[in-house]
C-alpha atoms as a PDB file:
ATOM      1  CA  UNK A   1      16.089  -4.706  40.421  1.00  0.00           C
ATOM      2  CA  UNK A   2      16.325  -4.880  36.548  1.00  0.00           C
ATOM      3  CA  UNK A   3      12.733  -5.474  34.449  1.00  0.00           C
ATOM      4  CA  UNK A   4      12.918  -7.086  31.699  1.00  0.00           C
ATOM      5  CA  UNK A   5      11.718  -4.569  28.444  1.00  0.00           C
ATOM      6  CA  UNK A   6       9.177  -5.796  26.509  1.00  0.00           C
ATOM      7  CA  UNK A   7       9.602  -6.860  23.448  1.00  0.00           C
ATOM      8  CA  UNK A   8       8.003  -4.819  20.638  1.00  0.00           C
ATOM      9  CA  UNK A   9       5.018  -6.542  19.087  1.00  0.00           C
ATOM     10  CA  UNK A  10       5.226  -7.133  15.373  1.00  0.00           C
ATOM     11  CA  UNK A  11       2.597  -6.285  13.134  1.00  0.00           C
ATOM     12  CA  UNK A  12       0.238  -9.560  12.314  1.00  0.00           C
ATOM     13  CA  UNK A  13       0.991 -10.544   8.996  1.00  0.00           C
ATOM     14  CA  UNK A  14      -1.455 -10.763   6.693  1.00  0.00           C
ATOM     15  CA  UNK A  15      -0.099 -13.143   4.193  1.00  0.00           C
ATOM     16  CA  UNK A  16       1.420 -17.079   5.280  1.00  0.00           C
ATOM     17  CA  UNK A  17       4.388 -18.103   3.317  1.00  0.00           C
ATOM     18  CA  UNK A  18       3.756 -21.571   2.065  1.00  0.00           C
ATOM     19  CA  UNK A  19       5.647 -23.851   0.118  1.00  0.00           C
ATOM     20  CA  UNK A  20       4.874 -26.282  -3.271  1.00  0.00           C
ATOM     21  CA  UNK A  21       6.888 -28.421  -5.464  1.00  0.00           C
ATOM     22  CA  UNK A  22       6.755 -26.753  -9.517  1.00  0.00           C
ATOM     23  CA  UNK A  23       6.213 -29.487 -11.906  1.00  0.00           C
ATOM     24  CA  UNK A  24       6.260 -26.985 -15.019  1.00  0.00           C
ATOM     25  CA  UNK A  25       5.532 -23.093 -15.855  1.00  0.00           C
ATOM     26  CA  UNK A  26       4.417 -21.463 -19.028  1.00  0.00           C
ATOM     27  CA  UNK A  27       2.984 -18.219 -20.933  1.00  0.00           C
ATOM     28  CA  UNK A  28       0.175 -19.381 -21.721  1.00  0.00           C
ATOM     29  CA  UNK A  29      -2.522 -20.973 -18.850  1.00  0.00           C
ATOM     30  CA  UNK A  30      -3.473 -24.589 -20.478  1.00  0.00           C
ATOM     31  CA  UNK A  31      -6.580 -26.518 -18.524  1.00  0.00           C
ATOM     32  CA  UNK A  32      -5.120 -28.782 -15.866  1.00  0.00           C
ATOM     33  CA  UNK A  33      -7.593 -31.647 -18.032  1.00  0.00           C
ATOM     34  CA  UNK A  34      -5.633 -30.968 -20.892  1.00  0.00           C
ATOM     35  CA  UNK A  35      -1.883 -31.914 -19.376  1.00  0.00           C
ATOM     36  CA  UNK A  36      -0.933 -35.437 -18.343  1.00  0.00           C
ATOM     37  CA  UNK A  37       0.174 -35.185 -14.934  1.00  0.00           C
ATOM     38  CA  UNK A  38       0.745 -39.005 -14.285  1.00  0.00           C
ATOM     39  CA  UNK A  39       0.619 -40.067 -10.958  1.00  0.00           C
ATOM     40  CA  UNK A  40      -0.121 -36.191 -10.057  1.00  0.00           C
ATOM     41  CA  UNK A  41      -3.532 -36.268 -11.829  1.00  0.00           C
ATOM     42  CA  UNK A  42      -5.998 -34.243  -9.825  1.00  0.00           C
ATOM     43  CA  UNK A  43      -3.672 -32.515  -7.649  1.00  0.00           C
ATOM     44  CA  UNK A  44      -1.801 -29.941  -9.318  1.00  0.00           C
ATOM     45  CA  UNK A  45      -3.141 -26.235  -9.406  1.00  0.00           C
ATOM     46  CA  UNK A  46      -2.284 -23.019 -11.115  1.00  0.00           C
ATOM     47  CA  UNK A  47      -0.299 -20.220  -9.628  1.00  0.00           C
ATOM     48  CA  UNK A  48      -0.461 -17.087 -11.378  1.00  0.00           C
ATOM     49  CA  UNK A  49       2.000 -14.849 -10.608  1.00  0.00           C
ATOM     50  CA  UNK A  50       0.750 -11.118 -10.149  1.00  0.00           C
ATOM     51  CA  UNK A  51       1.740  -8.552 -13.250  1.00  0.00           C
ATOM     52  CA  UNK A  52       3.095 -11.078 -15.158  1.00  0.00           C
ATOM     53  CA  UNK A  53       1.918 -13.848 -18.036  1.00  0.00           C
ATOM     54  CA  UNK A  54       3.385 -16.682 -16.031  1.00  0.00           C
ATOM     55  CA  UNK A  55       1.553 -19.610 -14.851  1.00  0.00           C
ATOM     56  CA  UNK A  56       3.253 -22.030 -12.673  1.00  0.00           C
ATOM     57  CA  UNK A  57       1.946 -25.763 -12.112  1.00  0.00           C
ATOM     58  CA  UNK A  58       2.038 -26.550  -8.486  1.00  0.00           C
ATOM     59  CA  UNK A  59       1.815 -29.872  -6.436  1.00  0.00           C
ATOM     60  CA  UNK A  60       0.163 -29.340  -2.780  1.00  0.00           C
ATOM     61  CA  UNK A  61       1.145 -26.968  -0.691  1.00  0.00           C
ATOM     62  CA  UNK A  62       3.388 -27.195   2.213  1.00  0.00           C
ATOM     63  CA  UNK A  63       3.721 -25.436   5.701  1.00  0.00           C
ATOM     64  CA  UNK A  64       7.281 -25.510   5.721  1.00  0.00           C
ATOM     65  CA  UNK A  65      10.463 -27.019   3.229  1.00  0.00           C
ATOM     66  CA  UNK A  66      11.555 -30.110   5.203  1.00  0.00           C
ATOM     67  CA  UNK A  67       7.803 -31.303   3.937  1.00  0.00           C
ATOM     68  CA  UNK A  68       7.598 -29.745   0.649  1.00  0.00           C
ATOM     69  CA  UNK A  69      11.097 -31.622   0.743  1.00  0.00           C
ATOM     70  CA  UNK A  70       9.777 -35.468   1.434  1.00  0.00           C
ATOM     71  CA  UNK A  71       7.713 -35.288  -1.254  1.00  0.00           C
ATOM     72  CA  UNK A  72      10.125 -34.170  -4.053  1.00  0.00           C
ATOM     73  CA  UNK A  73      11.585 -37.798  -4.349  1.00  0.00           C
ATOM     74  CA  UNK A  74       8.349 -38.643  -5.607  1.00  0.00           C
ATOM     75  CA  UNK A  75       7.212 -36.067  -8.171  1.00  0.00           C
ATOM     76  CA  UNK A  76      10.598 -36.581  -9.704  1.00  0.00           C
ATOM     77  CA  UNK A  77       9.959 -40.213 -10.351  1.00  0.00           C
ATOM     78  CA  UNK A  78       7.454 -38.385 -13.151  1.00  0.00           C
ATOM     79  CA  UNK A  79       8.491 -35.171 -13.203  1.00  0.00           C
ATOM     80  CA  UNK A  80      12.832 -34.929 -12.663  1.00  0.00           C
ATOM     81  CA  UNK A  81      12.809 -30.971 -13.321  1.00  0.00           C
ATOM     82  CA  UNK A  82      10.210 -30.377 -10.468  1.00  0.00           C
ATOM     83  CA  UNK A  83      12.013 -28.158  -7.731  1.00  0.00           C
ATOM     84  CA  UNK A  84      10.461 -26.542  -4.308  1.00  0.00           C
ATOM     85  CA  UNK A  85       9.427 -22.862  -4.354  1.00  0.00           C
ATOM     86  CA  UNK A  86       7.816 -20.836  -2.086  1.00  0.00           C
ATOM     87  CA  UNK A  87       4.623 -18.144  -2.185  1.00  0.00           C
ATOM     88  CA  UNK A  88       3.059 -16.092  -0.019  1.00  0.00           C
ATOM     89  CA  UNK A  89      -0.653 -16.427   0.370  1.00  0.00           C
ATOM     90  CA  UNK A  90      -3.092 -13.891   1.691  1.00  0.00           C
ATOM     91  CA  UNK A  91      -4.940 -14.529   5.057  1.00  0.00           C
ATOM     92  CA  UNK A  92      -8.912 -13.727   5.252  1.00  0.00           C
END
């Protein structure tokens, strides 16, 4: 009689890969206070990317694309250039 192997355990990862909708991205880090984000007011945050000078404003963050997705439709109403990306966030 055959026994099934095991399968090998993978490591825990120690960073979740999330997604967010961009609305813009720029050299230099301006105060969230200081942009008019519309109908986004309040809920946009700052993603600084690592070794770089590049600041990239976010809306919410997602668990997967399909609901990064649904809300596209509606940042574009203010903000047509926003597009999804994805970023990997450490665990504590």
């Amino acid at each position: 009689e055959a026994k099934a192997q095991p399968k090998p355990k993978s490591k825990p990862s120690k960073s979740a890969k999330l997604y967010t909708i961009q609305v813009m991205s720029g050299k230099e880090r301006v105060e969230l206070s200081k942009i008019n984000f519309k109908s986004l007011q309040g809920k946009v945050w700052i993603l600084e990317i690592p070794e770089t000078t590049i600041y990239k404003y976010c809306y919410s963050e997602f668990n997967d694309r399909a609901s990064a997705q649904k809300h596209l439709e509606e940042v574009h109403k203010d903000f047509p250039q926003a597009y999804i990306i994805s970023f990997e966030r450490q665990k504590p």
